[in-house]
C-alpha atoms as a PDB file:
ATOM      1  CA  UNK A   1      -0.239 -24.239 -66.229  1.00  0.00           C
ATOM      2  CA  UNK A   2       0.071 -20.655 -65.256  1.00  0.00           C
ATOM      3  CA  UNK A   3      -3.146 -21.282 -62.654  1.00  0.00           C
ATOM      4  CA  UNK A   4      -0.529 -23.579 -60.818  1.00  0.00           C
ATOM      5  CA  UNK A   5       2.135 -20.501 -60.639  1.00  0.00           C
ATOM      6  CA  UNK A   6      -0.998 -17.936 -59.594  1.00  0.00           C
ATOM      7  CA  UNK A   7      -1.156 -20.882 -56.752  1.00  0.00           C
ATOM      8  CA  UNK A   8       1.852 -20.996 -55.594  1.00  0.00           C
ATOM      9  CA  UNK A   9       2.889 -17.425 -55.802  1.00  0.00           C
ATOM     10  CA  UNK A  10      -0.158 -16.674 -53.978  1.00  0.00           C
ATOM     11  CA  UNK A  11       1.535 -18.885 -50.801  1.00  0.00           C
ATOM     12  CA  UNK A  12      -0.188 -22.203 -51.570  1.00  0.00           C
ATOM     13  CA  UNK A  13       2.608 -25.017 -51.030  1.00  0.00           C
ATOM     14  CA  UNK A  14       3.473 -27.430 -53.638  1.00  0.00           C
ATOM     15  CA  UNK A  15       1.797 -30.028 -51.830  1.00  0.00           C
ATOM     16  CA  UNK A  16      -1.387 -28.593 -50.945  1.00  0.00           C
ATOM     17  CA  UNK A  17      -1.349 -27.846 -54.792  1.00  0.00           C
ATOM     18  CA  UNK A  18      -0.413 -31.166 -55.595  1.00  0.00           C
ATOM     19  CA  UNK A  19      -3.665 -32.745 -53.299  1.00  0.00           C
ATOM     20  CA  UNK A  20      -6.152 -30.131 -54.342  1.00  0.00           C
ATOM     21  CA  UNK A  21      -5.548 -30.626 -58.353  1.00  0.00           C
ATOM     22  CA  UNK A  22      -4.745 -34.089 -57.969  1.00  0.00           C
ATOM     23  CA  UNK A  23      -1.611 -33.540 -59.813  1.00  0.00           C
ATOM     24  CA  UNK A  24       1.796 -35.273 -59.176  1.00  0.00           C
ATOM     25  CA  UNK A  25       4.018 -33.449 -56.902  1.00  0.00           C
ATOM     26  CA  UNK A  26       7.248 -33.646 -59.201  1.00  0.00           C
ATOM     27  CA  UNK A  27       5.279 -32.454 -62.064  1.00  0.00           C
ATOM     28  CA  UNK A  28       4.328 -29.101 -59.883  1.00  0.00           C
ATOM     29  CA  UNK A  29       8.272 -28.461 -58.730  1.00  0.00           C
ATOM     30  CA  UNK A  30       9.089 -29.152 -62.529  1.00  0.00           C
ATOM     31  CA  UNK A  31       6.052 -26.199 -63.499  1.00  0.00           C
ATOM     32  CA  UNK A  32       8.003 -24.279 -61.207  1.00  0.00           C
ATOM     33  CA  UNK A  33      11.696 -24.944 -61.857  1.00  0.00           C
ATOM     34  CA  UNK A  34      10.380 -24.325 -65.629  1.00  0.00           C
ATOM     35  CA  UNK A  35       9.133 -21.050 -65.120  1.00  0.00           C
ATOM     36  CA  UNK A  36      12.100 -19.697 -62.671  1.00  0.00           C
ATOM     37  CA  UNK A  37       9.625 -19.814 -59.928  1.00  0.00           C
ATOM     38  CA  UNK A  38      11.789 -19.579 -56.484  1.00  0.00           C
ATOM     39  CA  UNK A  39      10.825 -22.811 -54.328  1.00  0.00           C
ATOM     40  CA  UNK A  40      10.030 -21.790 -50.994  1.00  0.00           C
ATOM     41  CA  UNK A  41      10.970 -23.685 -47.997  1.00  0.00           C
ATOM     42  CA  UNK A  42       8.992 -26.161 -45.639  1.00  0.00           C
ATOM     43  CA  UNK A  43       9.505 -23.834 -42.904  1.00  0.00           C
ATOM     44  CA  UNK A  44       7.824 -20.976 -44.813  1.00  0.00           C
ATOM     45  CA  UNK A  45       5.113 -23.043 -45.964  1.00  0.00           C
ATOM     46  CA  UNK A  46       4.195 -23.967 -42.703  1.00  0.00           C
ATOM     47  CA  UNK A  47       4.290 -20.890 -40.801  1.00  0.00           C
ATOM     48  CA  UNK A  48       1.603 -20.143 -38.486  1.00  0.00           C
ATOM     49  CA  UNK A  49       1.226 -16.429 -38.504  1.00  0.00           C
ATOM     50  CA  UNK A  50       1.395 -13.710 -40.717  1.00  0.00           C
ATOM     51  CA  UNK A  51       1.235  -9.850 -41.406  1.00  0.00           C
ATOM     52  CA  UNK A  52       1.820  -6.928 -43.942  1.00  0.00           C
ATOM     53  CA  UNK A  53       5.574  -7.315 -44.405  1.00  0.00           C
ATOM     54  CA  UNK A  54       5.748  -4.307 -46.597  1.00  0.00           C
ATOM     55  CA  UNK A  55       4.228  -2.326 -43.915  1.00  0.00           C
ATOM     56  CA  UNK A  56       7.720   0.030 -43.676  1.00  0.00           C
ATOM     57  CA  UNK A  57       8.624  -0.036 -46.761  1.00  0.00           C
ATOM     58  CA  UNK A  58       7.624   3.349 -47.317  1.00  0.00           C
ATOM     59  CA  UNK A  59       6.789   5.602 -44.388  1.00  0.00           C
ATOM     60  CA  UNK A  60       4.249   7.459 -46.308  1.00  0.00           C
ATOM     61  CA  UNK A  61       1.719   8.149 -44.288  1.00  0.00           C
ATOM     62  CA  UNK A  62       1.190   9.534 -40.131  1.00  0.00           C
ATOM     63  CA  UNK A  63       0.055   6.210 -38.949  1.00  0.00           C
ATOM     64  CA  UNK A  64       2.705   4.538 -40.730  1.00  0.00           C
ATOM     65  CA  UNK A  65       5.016   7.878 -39.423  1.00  0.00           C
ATOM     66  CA  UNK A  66       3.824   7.193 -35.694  1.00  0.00           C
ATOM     67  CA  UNK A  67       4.530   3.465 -35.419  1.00  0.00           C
ATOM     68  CA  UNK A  68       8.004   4.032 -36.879  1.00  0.00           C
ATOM     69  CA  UNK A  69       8.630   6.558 -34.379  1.00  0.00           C
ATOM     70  CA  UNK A  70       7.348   4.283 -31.579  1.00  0.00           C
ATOM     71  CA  UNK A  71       9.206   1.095 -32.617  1.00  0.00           C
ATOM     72  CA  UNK A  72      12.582   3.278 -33.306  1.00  0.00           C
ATOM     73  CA  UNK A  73      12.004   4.512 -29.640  1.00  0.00           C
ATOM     74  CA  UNK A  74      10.900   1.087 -27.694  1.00  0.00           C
ATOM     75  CA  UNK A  75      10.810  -1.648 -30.555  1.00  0.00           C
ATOM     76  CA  UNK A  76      14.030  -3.723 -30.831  1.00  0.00           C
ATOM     77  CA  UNK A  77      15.530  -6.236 -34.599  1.00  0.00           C
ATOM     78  CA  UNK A  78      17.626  -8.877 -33.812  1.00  0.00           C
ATOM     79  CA  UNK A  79      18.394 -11.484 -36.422  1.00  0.00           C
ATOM     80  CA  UNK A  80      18.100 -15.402 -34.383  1.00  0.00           C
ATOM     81  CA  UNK A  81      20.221 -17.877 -35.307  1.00  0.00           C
ATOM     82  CA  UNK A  82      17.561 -20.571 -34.132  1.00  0.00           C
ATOM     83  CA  UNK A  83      15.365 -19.259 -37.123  1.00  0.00           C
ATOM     84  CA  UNK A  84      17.804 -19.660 -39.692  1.00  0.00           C
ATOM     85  CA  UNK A  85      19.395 -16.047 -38.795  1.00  0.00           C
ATOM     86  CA  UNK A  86      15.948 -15.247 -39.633  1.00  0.00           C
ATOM     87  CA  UNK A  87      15.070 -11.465 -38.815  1.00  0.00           C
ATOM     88  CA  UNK A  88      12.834  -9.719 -36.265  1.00  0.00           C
ATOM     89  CA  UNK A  89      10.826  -6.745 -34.653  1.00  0.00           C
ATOM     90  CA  UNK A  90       9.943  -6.869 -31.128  1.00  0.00           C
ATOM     91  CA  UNK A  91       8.330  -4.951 -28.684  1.00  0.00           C
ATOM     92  CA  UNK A  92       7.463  -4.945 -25.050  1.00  0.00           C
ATOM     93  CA  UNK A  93       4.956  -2.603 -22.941  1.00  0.00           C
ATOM     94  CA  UNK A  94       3.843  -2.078 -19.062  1.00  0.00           C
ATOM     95  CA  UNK A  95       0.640  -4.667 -19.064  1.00  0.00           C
ATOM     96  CA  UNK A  96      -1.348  -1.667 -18.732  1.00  0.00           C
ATOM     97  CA  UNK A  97      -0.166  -0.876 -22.384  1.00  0.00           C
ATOM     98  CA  UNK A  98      -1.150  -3.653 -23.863  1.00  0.00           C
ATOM     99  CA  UNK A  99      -4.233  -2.307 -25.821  1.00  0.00           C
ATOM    100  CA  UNK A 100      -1.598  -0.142 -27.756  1.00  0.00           C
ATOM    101  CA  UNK A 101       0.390  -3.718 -28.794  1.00  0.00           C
ATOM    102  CA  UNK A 102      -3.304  -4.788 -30.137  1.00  0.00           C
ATOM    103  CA  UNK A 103      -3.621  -1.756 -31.973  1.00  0.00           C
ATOM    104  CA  UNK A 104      -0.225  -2.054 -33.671  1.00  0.00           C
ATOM    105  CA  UNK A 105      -0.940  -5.550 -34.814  1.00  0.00           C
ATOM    106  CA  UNK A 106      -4.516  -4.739 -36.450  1.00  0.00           C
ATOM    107  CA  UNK A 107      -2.819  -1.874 -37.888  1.00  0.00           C
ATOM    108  CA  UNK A 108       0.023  -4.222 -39.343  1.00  0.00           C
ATOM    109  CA  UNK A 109      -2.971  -6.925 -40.489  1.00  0.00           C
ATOM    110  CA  UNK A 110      -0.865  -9.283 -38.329  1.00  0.00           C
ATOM    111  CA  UNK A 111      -2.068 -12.310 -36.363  1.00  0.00           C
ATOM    112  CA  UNK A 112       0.843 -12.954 -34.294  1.00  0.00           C
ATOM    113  CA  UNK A 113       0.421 -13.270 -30.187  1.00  0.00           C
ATOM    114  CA  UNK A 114       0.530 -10.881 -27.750  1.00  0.00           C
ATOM    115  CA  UNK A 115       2.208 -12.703 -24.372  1.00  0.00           C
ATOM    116  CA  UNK A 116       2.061 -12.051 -21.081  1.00  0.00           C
ATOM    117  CA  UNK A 117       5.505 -12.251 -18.865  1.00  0.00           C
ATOM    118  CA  UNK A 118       6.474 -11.832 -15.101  1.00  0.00           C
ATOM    119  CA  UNK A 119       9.575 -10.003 -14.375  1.00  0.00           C
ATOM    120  CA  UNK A 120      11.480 -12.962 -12.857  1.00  0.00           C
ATOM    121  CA  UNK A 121      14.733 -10.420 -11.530  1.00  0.00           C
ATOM    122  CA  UNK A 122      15.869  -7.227 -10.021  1.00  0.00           C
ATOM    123  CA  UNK A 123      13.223  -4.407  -8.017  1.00  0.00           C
ATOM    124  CA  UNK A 124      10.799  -5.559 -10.587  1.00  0.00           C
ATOM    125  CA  UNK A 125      10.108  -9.265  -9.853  1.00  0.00           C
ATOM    126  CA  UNK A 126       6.159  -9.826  -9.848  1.00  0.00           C
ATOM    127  CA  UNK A 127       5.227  -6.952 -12.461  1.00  0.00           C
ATOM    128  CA  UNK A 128       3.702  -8.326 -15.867  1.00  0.00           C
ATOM    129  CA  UNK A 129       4.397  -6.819 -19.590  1.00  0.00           C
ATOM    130  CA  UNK A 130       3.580  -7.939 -22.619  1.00  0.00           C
ATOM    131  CA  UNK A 131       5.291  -8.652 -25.653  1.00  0.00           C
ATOM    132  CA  UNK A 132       5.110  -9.437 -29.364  1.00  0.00           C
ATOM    133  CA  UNK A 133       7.820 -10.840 -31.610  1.00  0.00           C
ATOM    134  CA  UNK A 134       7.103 -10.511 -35.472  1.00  0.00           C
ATOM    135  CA  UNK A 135       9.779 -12.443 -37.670  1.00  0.00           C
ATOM    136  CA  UNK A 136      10.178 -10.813 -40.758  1.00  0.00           C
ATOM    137  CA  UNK A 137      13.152 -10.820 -42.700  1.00  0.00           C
ATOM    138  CA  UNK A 138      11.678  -7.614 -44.655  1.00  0.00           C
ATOM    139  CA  UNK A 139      10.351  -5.479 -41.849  1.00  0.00           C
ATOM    140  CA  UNK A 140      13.631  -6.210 -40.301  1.00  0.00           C
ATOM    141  CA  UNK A 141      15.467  -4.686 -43.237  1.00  0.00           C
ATOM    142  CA  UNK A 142      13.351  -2.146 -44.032  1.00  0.00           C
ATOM    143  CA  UNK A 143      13.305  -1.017 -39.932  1.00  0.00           C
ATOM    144  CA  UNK A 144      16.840  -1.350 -40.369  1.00  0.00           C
ATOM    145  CA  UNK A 145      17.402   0.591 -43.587  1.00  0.00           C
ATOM    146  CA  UNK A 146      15.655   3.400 -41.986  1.00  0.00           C
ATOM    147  CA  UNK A 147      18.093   3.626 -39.071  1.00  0.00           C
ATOM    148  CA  UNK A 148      16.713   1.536 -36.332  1.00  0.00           C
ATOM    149  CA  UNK A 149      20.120  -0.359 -34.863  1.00  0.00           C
ATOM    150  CA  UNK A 150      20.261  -3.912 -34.719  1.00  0.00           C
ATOM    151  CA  UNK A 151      22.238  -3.945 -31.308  1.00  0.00           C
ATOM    152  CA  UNK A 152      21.507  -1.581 -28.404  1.00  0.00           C
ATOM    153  CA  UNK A 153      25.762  -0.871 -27.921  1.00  0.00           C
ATOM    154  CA  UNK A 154      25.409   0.743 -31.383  1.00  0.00           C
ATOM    155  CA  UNK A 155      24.206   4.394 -31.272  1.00  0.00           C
ATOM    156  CA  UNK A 156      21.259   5.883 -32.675  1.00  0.00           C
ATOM    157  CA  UNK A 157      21.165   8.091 -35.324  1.00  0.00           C
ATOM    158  CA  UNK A 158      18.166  10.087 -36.624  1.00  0.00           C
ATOM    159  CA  UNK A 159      15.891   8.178 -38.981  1.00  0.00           C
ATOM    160  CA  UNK A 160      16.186   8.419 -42.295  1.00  0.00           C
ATOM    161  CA  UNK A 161      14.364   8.502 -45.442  1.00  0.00           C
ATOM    162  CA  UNK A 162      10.985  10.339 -43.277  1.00  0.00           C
ATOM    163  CA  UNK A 163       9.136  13.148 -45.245  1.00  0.00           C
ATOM    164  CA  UNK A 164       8.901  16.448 -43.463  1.00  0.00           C
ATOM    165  CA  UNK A 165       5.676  16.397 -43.340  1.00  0.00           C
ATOM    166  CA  UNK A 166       5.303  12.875 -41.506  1.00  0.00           C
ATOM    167  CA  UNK A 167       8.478  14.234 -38.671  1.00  0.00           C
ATOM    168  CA  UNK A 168       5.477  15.246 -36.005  1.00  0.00           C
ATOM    169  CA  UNK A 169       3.868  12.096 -36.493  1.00  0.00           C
ATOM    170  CA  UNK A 170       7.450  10.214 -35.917  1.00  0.00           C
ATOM    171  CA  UNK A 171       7.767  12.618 -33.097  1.00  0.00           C
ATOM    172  CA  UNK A 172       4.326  11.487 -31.051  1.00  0.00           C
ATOM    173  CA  UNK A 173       5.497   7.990 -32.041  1.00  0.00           C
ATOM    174  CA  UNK A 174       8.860   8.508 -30.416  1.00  0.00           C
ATOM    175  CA  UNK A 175       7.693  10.349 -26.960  1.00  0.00           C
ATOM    176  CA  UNK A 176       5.282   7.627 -26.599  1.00  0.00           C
ATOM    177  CA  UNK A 177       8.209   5.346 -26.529  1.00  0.00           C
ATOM    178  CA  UNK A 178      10.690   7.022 -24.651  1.00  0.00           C
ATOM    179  CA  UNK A 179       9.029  10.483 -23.442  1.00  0.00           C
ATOM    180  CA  UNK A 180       6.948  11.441 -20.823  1.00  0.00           C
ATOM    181  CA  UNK A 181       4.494  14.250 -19.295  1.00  0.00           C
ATOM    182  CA  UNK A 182       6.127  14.873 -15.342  1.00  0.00           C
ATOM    183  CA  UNK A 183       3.992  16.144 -13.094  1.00  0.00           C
ATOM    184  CA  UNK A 184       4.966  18.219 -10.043  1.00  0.00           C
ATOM    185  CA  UNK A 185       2.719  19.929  -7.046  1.00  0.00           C
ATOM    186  CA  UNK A 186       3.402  23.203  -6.302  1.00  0.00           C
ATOM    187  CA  UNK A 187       4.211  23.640  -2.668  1.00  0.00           C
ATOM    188  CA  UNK A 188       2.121  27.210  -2.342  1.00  0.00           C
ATOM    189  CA  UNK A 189      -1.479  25.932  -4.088  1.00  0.00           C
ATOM    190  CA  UNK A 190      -2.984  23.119  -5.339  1.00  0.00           C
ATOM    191  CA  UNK A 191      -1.966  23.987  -8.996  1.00  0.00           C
ATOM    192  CA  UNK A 192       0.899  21.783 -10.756  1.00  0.00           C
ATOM    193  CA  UNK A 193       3.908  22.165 -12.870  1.00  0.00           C
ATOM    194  CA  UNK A 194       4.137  20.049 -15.905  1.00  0.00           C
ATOM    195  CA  UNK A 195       7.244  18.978 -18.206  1.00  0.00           C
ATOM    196  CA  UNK A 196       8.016  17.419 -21.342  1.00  0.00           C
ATOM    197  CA  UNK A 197      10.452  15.367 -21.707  1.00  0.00           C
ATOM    198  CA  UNK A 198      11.969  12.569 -23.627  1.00  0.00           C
ATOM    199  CA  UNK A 199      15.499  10.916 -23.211  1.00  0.00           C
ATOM    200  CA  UNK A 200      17.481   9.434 -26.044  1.00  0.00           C
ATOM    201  CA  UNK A 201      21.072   9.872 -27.832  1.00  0.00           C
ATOM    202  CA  UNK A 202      22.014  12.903 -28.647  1.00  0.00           C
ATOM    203  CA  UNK A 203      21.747  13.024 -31.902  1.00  0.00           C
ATOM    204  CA  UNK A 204      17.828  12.133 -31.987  1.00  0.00           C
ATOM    205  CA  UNK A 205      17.291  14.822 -29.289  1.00  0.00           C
ATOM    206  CA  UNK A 206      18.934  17.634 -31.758  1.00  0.00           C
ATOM    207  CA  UNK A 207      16.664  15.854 -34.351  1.00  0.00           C
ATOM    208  CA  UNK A 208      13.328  16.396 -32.260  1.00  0.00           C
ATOM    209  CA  UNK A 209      14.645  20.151 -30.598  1.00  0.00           C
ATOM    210  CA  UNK A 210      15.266  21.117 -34.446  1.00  0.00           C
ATOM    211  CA  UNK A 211      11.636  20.523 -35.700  1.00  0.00           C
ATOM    212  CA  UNK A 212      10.165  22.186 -32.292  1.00  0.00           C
ATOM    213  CA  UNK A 213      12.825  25.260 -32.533  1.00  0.00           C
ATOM    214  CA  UNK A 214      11.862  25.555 -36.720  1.00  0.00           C
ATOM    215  CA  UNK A 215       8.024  25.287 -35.604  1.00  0.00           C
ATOM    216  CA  UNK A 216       8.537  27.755 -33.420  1.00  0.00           C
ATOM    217  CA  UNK A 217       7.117  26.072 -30.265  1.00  0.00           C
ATOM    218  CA  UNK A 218      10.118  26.102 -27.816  1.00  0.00           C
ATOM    219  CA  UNK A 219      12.002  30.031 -27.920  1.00  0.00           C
ATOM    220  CA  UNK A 220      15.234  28.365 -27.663  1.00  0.00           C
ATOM    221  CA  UNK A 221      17.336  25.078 -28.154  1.00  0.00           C
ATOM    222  CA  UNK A 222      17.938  23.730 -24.492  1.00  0.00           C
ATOM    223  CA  UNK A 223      21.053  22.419 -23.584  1.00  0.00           C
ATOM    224  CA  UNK A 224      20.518  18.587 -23.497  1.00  0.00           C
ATOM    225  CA  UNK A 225      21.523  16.591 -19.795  1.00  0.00           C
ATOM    226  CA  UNK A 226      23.100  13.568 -18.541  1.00  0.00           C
ATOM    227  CA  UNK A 227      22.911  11.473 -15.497  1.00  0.00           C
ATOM    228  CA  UNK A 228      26.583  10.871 -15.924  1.00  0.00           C
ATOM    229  CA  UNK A 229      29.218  12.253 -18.169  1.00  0.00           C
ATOM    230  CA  UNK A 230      29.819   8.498 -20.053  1.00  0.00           C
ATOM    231  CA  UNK A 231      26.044   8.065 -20.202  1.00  0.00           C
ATOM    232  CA  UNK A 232      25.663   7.265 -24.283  1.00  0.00           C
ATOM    233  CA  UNK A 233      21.394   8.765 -23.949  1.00  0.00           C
ATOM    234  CA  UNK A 234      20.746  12.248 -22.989  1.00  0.00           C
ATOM    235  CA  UNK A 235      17.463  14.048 -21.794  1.00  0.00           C
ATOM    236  CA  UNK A 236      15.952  16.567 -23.342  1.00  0.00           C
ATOM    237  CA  UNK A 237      13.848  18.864 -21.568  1.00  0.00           C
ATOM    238  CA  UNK A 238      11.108  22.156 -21.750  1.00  0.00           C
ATOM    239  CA  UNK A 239       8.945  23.381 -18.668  1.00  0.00           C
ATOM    240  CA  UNK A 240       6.382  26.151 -18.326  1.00  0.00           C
ATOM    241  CA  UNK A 241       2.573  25.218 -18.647  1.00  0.00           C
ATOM    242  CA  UNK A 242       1.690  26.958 -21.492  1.00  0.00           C
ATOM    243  CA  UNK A 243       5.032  26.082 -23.383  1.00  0.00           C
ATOM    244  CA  UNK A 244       4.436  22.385 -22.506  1.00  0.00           C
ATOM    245  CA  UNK A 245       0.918  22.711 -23.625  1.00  0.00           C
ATOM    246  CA  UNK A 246       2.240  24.034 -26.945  1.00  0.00           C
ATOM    247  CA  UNK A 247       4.155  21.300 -28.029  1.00  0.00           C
ATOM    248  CA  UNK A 248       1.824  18.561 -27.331  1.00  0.00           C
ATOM    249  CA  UNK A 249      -1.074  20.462 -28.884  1.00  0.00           C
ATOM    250  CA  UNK A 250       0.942  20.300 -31.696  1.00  0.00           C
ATOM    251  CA  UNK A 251       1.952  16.835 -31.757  1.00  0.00           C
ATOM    252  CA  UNK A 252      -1.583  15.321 -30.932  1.00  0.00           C
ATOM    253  CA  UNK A 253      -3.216  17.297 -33.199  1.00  0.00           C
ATOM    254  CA  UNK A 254      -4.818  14.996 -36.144  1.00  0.00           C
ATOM    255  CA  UNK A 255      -2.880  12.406 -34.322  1.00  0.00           C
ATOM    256  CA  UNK A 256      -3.795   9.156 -35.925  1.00  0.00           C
ATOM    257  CA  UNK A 257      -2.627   7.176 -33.046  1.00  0.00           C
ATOM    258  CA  UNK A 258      -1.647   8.195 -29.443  1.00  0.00           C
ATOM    259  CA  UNK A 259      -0.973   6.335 -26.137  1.00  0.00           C
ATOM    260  CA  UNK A 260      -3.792   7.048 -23.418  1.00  0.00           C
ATOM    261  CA  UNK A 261      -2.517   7.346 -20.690  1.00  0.00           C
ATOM    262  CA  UNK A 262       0.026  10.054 -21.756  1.00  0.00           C
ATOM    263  CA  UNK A 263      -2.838  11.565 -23.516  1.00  0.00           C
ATOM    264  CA  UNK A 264      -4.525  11.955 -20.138  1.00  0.00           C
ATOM    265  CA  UNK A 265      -1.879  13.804 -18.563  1.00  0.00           C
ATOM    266  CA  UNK A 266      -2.015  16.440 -21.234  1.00  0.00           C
ATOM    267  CA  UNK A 267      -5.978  16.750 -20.839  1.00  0.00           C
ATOM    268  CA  UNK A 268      -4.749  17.570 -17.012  1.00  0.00           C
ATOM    269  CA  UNK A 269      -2.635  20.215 -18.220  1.00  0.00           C
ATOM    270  CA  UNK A 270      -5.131  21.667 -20.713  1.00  0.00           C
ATOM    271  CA  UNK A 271      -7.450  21.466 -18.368  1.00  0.00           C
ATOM    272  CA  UNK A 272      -6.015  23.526 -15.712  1.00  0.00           C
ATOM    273  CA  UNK A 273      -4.815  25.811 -17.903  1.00  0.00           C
ATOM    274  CA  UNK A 274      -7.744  26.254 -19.185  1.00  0.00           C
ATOM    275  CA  UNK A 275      -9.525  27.163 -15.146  1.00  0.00           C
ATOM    276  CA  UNK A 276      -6.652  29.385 -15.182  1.00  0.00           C
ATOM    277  CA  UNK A 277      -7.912  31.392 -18.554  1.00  0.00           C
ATOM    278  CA  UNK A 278      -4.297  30.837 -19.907  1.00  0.00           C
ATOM    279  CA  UNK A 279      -5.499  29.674 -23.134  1.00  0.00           C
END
């Protein structure tokens, strides 16, 4: 009977078993029970969507290295007691982002749906975003494992278990998330000043200056800022054109994955600086 095991393992339930070989359900469960086969429940049986659940088991390569980076910068795990404490990654983006929440979920073979929400409080009442929740009990532990914190009081600590060669990638990843490309007009020409920044807890920022100081694309380690003294994030933050231009030329380069419309502000800068024969 080891065709009804193949079955079952392969996420058949008993009963669908049962119907398609015409074969008493007891006598299935007793196959099973025989052969130290784990019984699933009805609520796994039944579930409607699906993905790669091994996904982050091993960060191993930059795609893999990129979403990490983005989810440990934006993504959230919670475990829900309405689930049966089940566990969870979830995500939510600017509407306009959405296309990036559709690439994460081919990239994750998942089927699970991408909503659409209204801000229903605060200045932002009116403005849309979409999310996607994923429940998985094993992305949540292996998210977890690798240092993504299961409640936002808790602080963030650098990730852990990530292969040097994959930090860039976890880097991109993690500006996408929480970083940004400022922009600001000169007063005496038409030309404009650009920034990178990204804003986090302390202890990630040292993690991200440390690969840019070793890869010798900032001169020195800035001093990182707060809005207030008890703030638990920090910002983290390098100017100059070319310097700028440096660092993201190094991050997007082989980039497997990369959100647009950030993109598009470094084209600006390269761009200019490249009408101003600075590179």
């Amino acid at each position: 009977m080891s065709y009804i095991i193949d079955l079952y393992v392969q996420g058949n339930s008993a009963l669908k078993i049962s119907k398609q070989e015409n074969i008493p359900i007891h006598q299935i469960y007793k196959i099973l029970e025989t052969n130290n086969i784990p019984r699933r429940s009805n609520r796994i049986n039944n579930k409607k969507y699906s993905c790669n659940e091994d996904y982050f088991t091993n960060i191993n390569t930059p795609i893999k290295a990129y979403w990490f980076g983005f989810l440990y910068a934006d993504g959230f795990v919670s475990k829900n007691e309405k689930f049966y404490n089940r566990g969870s990654l979830g995500i939510s983006l600017a509407i306009e982002d959405k296309k990036h929440l559709e690439t994460l979920n081919k990239d994750l073979n998942s089927n699970y749906p991408i909503s659409i929400y209204e801000v229903t409080s605060g200045y932002k009442v009116g403005i849309q975003y979409a999310r996607i929740i994923i429940k998985s009990e094993k992305i949540f532990t292996d998210l977890v494992n690798k240092g993504l914190v299961e409640k936002k009081s808790e602080i963030k600590k650098r990730p852990k278990e990530l292969p040097k060669k994959l930090i860039k990638y976890f880097i991109l990843g993690y500006f996408d998330g929480n970083g940004c490309i400022s922009i600001h007009k000169r007063k005496n020409n038409n030309k404009l000043d650009f920034k990178f920044r990204i804003t986090s807890t302390d202890d990630i920022l040292y993690f991200i200056t440390d690969y840019l100081y070793n890869n010798e694309l900032i001169c020195n380690k800035r001093k990182l800022s707060k809005r207030h003294a008890n703030d638990i994030v920090s910002n983290l933050e390098y100017g100059g054109n070319k310097q700028v231009y440096k660092i993201m030329c190094h991050l997007y380069q082989d980039a497997p994955r990369f959100l647009e419309r950030k993109y598009e502000r470094y084209l600006m800068l390269k761009n200019q600086l490249e009408e101003e024969r600075k590179i």
